[in-house]
Protein backbone atom coordinates (compact mmCIF):
# COMPACT_ATOMS: atom_id res chain seq x y z
CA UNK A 1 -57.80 -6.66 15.51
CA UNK A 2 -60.34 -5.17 18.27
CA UNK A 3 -61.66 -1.90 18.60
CA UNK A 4 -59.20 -0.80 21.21
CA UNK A 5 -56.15 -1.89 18.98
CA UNK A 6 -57.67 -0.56 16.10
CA UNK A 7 -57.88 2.88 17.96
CA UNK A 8 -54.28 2.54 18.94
CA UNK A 9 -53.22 2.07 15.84
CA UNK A 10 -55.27 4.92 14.34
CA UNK A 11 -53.80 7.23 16.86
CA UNK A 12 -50.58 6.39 15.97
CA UNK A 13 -50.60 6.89 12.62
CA UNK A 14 -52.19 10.26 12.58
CA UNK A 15 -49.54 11.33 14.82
CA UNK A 16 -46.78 10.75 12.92
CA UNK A 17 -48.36 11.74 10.04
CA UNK A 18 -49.41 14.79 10.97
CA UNK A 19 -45.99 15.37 13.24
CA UNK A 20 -43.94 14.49 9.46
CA UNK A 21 -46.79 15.80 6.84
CA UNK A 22 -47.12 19.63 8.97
CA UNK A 23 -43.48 20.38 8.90
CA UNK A 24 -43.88 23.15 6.00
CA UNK A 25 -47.18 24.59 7.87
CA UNK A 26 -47.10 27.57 10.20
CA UNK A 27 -46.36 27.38 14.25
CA UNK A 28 -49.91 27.67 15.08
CA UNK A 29 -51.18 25.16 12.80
CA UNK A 30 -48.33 22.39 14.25
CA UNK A 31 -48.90 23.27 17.75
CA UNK A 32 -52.72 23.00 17.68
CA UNK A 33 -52.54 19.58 16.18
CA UNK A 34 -49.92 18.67 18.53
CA UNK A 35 -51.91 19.82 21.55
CA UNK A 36 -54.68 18.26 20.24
CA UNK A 37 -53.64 14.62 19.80
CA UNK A 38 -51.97 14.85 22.95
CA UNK A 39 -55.18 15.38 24.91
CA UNK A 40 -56.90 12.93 22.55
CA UNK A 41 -54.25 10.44 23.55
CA UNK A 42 -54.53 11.84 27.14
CA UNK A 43 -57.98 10.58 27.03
CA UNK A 44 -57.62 7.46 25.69
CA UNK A 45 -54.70 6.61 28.38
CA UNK A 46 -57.65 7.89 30.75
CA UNK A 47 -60.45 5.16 29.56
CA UNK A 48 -57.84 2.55 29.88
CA UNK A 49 -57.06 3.44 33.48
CA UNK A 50 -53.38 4.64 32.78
CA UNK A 51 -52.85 7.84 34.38
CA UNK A 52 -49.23 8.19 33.24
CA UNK A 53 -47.35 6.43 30.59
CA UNK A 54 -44.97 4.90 32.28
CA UNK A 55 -44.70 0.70 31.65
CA UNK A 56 -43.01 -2.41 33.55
CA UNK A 57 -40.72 -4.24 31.40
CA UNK A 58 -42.11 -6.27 28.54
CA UNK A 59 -42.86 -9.99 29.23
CA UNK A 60 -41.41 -12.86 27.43
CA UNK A 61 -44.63 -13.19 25.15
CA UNK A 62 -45.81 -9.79 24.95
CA UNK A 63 -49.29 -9.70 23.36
CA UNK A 64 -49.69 -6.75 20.08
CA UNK A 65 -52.17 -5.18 22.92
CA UNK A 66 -49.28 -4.46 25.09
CA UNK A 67 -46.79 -3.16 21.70
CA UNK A 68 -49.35 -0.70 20.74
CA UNK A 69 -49.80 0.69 24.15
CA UNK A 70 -46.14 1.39 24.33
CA UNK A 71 -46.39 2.59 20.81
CA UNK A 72 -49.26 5.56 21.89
CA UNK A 73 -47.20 6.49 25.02
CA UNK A 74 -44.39 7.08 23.15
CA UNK A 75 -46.31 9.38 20.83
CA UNK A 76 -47.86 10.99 24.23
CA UNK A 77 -44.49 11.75 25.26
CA UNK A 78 -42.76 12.78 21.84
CA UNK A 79 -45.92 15.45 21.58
CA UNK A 80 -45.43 16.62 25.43
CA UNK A 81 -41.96 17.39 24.34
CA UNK A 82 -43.17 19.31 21.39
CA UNK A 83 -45.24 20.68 22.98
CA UNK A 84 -43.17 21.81 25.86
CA UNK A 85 -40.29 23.00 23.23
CA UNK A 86 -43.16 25.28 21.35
CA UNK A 87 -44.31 26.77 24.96
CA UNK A 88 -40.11 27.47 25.42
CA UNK A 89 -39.79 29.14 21.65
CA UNK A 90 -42.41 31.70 22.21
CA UNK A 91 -41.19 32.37 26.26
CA UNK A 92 -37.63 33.44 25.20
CA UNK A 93 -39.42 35.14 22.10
CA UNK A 94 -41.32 37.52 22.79
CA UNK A 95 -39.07 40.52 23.10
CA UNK A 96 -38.36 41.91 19.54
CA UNK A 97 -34.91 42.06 20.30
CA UNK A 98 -34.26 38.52 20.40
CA UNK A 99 -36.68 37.45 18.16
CA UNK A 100 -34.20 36.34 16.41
CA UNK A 101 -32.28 35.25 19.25
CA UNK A 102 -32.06 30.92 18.73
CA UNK A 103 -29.56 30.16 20.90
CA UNK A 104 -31.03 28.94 24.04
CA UNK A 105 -33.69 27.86 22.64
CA UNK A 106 -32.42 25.44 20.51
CA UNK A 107 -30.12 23.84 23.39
CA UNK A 108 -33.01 23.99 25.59
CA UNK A 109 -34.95 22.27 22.82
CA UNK A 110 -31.86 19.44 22.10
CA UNK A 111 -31.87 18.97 26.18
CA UNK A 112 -35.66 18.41 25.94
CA UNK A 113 -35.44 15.92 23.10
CA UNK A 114 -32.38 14.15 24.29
CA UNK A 115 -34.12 13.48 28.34
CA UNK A 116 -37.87 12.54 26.29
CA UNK A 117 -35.76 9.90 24.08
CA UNK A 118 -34.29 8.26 27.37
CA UNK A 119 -37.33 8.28 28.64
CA UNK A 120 -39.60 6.75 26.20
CA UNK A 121 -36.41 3.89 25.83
CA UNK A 122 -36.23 3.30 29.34
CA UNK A 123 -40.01 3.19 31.18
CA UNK A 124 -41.92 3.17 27.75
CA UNK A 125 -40.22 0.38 25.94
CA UNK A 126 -38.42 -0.84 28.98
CA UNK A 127 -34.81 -1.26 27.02
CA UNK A 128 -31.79 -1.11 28.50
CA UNK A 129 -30.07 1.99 28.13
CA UNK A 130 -27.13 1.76 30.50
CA UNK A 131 -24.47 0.29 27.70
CA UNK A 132 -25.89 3.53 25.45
CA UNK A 133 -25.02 5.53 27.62
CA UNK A 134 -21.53 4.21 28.67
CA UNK A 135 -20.91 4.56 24.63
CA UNK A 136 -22.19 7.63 24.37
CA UNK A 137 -19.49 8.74 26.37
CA UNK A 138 -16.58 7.84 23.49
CA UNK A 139 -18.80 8.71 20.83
CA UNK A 140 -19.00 12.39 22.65
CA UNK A 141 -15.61 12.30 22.88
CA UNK A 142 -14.99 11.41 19.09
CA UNK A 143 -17.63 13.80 18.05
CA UNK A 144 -15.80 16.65 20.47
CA UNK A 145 -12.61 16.48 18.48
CA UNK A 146 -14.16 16.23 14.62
CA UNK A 147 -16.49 19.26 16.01
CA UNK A 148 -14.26 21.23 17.78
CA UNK A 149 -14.43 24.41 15.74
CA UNK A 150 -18.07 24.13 15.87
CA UNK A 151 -18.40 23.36 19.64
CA UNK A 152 -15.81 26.23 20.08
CA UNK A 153 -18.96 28.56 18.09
CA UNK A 154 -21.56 26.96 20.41
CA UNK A 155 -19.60 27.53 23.71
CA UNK A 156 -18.49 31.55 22.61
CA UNK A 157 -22.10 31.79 21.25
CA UNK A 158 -23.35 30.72 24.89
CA UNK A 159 -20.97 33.60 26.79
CA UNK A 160 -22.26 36.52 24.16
CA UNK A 161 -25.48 35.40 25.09
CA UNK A 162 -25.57 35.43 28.80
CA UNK A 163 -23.39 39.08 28.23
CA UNK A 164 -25.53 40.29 26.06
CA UNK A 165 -23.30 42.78 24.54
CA UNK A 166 -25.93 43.36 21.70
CA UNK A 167 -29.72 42.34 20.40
CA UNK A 168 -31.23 41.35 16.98
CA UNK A 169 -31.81 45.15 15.42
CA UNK A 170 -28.82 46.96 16.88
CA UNK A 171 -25.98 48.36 15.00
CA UNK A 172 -22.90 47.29 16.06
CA UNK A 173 -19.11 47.81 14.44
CA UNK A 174 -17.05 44.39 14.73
CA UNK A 175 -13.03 45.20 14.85
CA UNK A 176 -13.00 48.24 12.64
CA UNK A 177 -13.81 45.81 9.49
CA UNK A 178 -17.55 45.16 9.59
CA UNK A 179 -20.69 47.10 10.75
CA UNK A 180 -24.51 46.84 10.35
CA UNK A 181 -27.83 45.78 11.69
CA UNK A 182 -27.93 42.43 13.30
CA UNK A 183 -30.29 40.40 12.00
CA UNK A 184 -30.32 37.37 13.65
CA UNK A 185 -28.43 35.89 16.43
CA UNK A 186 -28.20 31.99 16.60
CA UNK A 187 -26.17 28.88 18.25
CA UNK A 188 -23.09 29.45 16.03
CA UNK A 189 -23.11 32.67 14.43
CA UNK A 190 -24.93 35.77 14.01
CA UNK A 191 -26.01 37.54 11.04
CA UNK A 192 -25.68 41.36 10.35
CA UNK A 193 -27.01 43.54 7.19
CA UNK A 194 -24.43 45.65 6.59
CA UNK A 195 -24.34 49.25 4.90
CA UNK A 196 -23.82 47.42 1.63
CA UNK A 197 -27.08 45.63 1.77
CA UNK A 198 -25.00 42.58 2.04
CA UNK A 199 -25.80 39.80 5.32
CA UNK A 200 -22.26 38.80 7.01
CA UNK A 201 -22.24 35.79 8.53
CA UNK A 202 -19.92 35.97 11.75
CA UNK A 203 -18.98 32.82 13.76
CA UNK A 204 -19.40 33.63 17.06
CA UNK A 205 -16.00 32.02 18.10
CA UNK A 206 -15.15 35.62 16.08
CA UNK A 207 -17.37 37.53 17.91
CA UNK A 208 -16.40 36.33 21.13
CA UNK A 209 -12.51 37.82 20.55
CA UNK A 210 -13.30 40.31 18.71
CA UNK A 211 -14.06 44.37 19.55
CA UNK A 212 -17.69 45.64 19.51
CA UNK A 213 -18.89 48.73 19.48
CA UNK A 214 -23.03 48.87 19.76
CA UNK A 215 -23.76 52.21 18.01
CA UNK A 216 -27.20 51.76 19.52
CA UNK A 217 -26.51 51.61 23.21
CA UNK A 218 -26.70 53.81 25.14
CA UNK A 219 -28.45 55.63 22.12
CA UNK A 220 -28.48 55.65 18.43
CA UNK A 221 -26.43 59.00 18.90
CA UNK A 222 -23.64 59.25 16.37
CA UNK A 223 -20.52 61.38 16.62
CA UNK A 224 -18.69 62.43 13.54
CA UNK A 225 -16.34 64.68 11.72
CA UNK A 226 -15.23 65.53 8.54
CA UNK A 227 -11.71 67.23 7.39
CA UNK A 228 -11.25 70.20 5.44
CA UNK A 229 -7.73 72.11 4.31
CA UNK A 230 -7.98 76.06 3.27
CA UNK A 231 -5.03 78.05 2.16
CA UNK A 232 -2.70 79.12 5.11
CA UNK A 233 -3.24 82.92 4.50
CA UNK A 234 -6.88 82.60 5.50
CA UNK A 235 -7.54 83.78 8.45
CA UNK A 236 -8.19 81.20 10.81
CA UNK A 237 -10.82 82.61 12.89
CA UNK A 238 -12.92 83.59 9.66
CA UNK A 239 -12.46 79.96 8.29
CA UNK A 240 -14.06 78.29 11.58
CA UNK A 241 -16.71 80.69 11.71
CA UNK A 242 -17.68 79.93 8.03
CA UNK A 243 -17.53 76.28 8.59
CA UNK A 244 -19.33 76.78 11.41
CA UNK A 245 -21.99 78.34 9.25
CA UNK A 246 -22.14 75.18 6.73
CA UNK A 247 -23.00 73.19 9.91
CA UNK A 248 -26.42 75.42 9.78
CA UNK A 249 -27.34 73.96 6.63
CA UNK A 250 -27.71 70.59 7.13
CA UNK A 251 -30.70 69.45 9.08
CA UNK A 252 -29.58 66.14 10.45
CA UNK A 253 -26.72 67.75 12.77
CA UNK A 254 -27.78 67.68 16.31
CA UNK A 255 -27.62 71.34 17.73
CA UNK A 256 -27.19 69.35 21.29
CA UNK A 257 -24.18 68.70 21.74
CA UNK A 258 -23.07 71.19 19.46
CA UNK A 259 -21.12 71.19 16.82
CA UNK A 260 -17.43 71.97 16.63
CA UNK A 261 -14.88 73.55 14.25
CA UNK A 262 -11.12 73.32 15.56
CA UNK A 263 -7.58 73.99 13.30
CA UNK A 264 -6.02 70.96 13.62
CA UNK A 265 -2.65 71.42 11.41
CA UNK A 266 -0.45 74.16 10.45
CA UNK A 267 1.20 74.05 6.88
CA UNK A 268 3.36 75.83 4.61
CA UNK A 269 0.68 76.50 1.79
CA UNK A 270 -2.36 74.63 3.60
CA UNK A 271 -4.02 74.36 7.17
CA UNK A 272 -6.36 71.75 8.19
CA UNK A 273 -9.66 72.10 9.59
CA UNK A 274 -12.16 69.57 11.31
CA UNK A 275 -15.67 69.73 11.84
CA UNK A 276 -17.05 67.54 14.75
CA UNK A 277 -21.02 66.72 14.57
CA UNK A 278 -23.43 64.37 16.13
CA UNK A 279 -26.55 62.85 14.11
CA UNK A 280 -29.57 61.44 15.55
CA UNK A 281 -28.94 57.79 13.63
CA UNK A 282 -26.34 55.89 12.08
CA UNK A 283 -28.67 55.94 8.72
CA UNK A 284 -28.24 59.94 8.68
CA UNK A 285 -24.40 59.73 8.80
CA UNK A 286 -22.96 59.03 5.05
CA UNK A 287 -25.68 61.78 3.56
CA UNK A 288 -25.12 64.75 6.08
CA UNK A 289 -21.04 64.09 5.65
CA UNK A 290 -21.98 64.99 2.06
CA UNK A 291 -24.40 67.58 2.53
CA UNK A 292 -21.72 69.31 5.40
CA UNK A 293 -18.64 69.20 2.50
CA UNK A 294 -20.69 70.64 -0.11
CA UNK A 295 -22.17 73.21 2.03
CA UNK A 296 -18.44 73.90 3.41
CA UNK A 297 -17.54 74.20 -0.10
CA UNK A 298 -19.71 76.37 -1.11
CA UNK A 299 -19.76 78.98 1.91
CA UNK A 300 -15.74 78.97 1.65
CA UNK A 301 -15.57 79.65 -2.45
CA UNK A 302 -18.11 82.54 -1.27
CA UNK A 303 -16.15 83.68 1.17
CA UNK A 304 -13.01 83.94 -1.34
CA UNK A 305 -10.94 81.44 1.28
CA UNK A 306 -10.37 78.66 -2.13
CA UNK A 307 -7.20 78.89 -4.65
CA UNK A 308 -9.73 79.55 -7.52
CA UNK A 309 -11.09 82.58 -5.64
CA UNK A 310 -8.04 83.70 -5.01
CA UNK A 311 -6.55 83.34 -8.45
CA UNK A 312 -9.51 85.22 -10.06
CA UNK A 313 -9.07 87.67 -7.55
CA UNK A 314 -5.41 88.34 -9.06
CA UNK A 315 -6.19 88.55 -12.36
CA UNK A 316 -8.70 91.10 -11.57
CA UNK A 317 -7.42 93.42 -9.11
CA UNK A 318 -9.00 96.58 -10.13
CA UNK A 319 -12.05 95.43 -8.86
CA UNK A 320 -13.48 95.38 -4.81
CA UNK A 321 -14.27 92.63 -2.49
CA UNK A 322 -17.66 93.56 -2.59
CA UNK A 323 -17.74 93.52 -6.52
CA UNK A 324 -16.12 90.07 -6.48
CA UNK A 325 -18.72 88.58 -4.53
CA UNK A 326 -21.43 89.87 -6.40
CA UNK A 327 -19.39 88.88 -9.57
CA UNK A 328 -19.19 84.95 -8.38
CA UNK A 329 -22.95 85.07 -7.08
CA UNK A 330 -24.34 86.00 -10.71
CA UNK A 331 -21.74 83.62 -12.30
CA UNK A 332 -23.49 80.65 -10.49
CA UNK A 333 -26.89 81.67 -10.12
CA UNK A 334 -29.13 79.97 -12.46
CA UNK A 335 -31.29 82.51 -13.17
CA UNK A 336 -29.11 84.39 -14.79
CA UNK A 337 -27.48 81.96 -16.86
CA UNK A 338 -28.74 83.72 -20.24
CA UNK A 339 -26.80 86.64 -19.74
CA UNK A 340 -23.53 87.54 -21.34
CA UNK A 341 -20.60 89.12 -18.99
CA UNK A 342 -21.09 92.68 -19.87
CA UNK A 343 -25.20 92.35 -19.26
CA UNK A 344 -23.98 90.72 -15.95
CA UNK A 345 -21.75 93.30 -14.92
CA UNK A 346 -24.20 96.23 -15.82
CA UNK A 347 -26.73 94.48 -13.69
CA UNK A 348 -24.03 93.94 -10.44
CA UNK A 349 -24.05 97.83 -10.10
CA UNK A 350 -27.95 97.57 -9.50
CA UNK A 351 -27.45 94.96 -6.27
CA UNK A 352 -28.24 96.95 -2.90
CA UNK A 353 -26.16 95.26 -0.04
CA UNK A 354 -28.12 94.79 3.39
CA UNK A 355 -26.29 93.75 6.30
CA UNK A 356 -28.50 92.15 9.06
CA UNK A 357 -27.61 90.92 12.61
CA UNK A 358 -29.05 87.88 14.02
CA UNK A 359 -32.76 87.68 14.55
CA UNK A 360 -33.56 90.47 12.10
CA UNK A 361 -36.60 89.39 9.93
CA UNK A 362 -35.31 90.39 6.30
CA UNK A 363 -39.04 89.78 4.48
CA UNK A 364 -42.26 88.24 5.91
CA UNK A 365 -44.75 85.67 4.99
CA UNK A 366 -47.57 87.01 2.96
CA UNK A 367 -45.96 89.91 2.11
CA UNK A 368 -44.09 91.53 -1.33
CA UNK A 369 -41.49 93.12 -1.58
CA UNK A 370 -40.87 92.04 -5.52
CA UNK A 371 -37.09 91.65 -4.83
CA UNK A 372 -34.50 88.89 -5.06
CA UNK A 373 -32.51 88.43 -2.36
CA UNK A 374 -28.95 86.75 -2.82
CA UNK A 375 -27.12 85.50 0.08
CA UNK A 376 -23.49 86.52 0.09
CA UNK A 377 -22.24 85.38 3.66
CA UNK A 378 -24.27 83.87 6.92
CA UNK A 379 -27.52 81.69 7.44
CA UNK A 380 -31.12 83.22 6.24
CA UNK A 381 -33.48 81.15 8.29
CA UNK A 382 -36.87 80.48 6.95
CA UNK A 383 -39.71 79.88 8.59
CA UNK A 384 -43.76 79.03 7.47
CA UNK A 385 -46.89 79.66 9.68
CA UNK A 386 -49.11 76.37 10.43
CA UNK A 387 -52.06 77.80 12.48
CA UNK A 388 -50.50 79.91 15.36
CA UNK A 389 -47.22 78.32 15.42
CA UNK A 390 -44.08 79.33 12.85
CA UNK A 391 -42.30 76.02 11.79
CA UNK A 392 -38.72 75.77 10.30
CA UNK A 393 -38.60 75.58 6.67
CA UNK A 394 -34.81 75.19 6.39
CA UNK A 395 -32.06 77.36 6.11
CA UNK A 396 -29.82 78.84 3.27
CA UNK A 397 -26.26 79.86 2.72
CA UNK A 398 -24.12 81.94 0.91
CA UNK A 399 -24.76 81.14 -3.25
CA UNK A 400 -28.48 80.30 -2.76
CA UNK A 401 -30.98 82.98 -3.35
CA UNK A 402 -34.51 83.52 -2.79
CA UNK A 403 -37.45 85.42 -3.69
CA UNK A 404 -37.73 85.39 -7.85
CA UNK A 405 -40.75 83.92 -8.10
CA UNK A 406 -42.11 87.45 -6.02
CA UNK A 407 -39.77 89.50 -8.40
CA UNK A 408 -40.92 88.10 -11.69
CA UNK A 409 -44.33 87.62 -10.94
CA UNK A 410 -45.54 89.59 -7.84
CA UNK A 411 -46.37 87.01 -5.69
CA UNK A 412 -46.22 87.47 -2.06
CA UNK A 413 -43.43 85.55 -0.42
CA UNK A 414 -44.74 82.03 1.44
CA UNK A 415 -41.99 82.00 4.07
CA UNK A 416 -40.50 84.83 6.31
CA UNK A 417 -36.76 85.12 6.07
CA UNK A 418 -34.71 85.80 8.97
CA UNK A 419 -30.75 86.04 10.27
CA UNK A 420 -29.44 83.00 11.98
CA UNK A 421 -26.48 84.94 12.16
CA UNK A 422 -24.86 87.66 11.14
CA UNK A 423 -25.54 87.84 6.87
CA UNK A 424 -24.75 89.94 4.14
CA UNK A 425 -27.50 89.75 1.63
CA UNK A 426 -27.57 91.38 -2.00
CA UNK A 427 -31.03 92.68 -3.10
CA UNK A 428 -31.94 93.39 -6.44
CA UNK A 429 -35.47 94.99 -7.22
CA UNK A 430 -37.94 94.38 -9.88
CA UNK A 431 -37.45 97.68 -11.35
CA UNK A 432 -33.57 96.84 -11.90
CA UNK A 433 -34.40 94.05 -14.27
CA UNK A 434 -36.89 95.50 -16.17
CA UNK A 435 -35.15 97.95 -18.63
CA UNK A 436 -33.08 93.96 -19.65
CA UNK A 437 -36.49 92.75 -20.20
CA UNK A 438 -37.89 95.74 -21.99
CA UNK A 439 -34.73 95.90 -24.55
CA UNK A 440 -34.73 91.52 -24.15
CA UNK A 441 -37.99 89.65 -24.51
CA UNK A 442 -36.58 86.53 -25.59
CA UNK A 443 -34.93 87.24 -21.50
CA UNK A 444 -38.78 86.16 -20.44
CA UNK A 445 -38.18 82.92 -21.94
CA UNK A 446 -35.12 82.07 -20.40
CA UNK A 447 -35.94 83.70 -17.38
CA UNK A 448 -38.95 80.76 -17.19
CA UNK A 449 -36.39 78.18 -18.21
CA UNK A 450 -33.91 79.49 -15.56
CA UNK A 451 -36.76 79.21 -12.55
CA UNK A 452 -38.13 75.65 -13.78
CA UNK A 453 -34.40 74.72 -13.97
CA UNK A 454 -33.30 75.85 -10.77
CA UNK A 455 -35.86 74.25 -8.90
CA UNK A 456 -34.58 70.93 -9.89
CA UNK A 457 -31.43 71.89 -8.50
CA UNK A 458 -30.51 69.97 -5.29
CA UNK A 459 -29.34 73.02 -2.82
CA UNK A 460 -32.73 75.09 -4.31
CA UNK A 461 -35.08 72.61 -3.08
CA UNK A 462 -34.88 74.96 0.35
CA UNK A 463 -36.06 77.90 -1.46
CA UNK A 464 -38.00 76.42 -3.37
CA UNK A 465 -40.40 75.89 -0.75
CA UNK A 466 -40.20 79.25 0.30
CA UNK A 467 -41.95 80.28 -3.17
CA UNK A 468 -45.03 80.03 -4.25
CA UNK A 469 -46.07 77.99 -6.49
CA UNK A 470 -45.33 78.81 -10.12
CA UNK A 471 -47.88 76.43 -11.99
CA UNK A 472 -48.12 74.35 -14.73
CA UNK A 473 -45.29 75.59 -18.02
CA UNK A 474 -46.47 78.63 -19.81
CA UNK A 475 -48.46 80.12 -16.61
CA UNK A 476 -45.14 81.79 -14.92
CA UNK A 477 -44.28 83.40 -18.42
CA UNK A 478 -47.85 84.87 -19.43
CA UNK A 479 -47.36 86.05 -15.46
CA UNK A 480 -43.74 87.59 -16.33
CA UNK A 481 -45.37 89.27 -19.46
CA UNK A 482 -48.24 90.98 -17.59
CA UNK A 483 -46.12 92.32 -15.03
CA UNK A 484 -43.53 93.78 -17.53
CA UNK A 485 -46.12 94.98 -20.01
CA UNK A 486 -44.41 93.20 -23.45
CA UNK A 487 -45.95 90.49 -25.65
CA UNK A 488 -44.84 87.78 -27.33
CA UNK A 489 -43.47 89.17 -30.62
């Protein structure tokens, strides 16, 4: 064998070794080699005089010169088509949203393959191709009717593509049944991560029929609404203004548009309520539905609109409105979970009730008052200076409570409080608790217990960061004990 066959040959075999052997190796790696044997072969077509690799029909006695030549230009034109295909793959890739997108590109890639084969058969190897062709054309038809269901995916897969009804990352709903994040979309289904952290696999024959909502077009936007029933003597007015309150305490309801409280049903012993919200993202949706019930919850038992309330306010009907309230504030407060009934009903005398309008500022930043403040109906905004603008903390509702940390310990308060709306507030002075404490020291104990405990409390972690910090365990109680003047025995 001569050099010039020997070089053939060589050429040859590295290609389809390296076109078999880098299968498992990253895009850049294959296309590099490709692109480089191709202009290697390019080069060697060029010192032979061939400018394109196109060849007359063999002779009769076709020297191994003349096989080997045919063999390189078939590996010239099985790399131009790979390397056309790659060029193709990153074109219709490189928007993010169909990165995942396959579709095209794979029948673009088939139609690239399918024209290079008859080709390289035809002016390469100079074989006859006209009787493959003329049974191709049974053998599609065979292959159309075993396929069908398949072809039926391609073909619906085709028509969502050039509509476009969604991209790889949006959240779509599919007929009421399935919704999540598409994942991937190729030539005969697509692929969403649903809620569940589960991947559905959807033919696209399915999706083609099917009803599609894209939660992420024209925006990520997400309307809402949750359902609540309330005795039917409630008054109604009072019930949507209360709900209307819980809709203050969750962070991830859009204040435009905003949202909406509305009696939807008359009964004989109930009525029904809905609250319509938008969130910002599908994501936010499952946690603020629970965060909006248990802050309705809780600003309606306040409020003495639940049976429970209503009951207890039977069985005890010597006692006012206002003493009720102040009786179920202290029954659920943690801090004073160490009392017994009659120390918490001596102590519900000493409450002073404040009444402030929206806007009013009830304590400041930096400042103490030594007070706790409990929140008996409305929405205490707080806010925190960062340089020479006052950010949001969060807000609280009636049941939470602020301020102990200042009461028990002097420290000045790291948030200023003021009325979102209108708010009754009960405020209960240092000096009020410390004849317990004087008569009670084991109270200093629980009372550290009580503060630790409450701030691991899910609905405290708002106040919580409106307190200063109350240091490592034992610091708060040597504090308590050298603001109240007892020791430890």
């Amino acid at each position: 064998m001569n050099l010039t066959l020997l070089s053939a040959a060589m050429l040859v075999a590295i290609t389809l070794v390296g076109v078999l052997g880098l299968r498992r190796f990253p895009d850049k790696v294959r296309i590099t080699f490709d692109v480089c044997c191709f202009l290697v072969i390019s080069f060697y077509f060029h010192k032979q005089g061939i400018f394109f690799p196109v060849f007359p029909p063999l002779p009769d006695h076709a020297d191994s010169g003349a096989l080997w030549l045919r063999a390189i230009g078939g590996a010239w034109w099985l790399l131009g088509s790979r390397i056309v295909v790659a060029g193709l793959w990153f074109a219709l890739h490189r928007d993010r949203r169909s990165r995942g997108a396959r579709l095209f590109s794979d029948l673009f890639a088939a139609a690239i393959y399918i024209a290079t084969a008859a080709i390289v058969l035809n002016s390469v190897f100079a074989l006859p191709i006209t009787g493959v062709v003329a049974t191709s054309g049974v053998v599609a038809i065979v292959l159309a009717l075993a396929l069908q269901n398949t072809l039926a995916d391609v073909f619906s897969g085709i028509a969502v593509g050039i509509e476009a009804p969604f991209g790889v990352g949006d959240r779509i709903q599919i007929a009421d049944k399935i919704e999540g994040v598409v994942a991937q979309i190729n030539w005969r289904s697509i692929r969403i991560h649903t809620d569940g952290d589960d991947m559905a696999i959807i033919p696209n024959s399915l999706i083609a029929k099917a009803e599609i909502v894209n939660r992420s077009s024209p925006s990520q936007r997400r309307a809402a609404s949750v359902e609540i029933t309330c005795p039917e003597s409630a008054v109604p007015e009072r019930v949507i203004e209360t709900l209307l309150h819980a809709t203050l305490l969750c962070p991830d309801i859009l204040s435009v548009p905003a949202p909406s409280a509305v009696l939807t049903q008359l009964g004989a012993r109930r009525n029904a309520y809905k609250i319509s919200f938008f969130v910002g993202n599908t994501r936010h949706l499952s946690s603020t539905k629970d965060i909006l019930l248990r802050a309705a919850r809780r600003q309606l038992h306040y409020a003495g609109f639940l049976d429970q309330d209503r009951r207890d306010d039977t069985a005890t009907p010597n006692l006012s409105d206002e003493a009720l309230t102040v009786r179920r504030l202290l029954r659920d407060i943690t801090l004073f979970e160490c009392l017994d009934e009659r120390q918490l009903d001596s102590l519900a005398d000493l409450f002073e009730l404040l009444r402030l309008e929206p806007g009013e500022a009830l304590f400041s930043e930096d400042t103490a008052d030594a007070a706790l403040y409990m929140v008996a109906a409305g929405i205490l905004e707080l806010t925190r200076k960062s340089g020479a603008v006052a950010g949001t903390v969060d807000c609280i509702g009636a049941g939470e409570y602020v301020g102990e940390i200042g009461m028990l310990t002097a420290a000045p308060h790291a948030a200023t409080g003021v009325a979102r709306t209108h708010c009754r507030i009960y405020r209960l002075p240092r000096e009020a608790i410390a004849p317990l404490l004087a008569k009670n020291t084991e109270l200093a104990f629980a009372f550290d217990k009580s503060v630790r405990r409450g701030m691991e409390i899910l609905h405290r972690e708002v106040a919580v960061r409106a307190s200063p910090d109350i240091g490592p365990q034992g610091q708060l109680l040597q504090r308590i004990r050298s603001i109240f003047h007892f020791g430890s025995d």
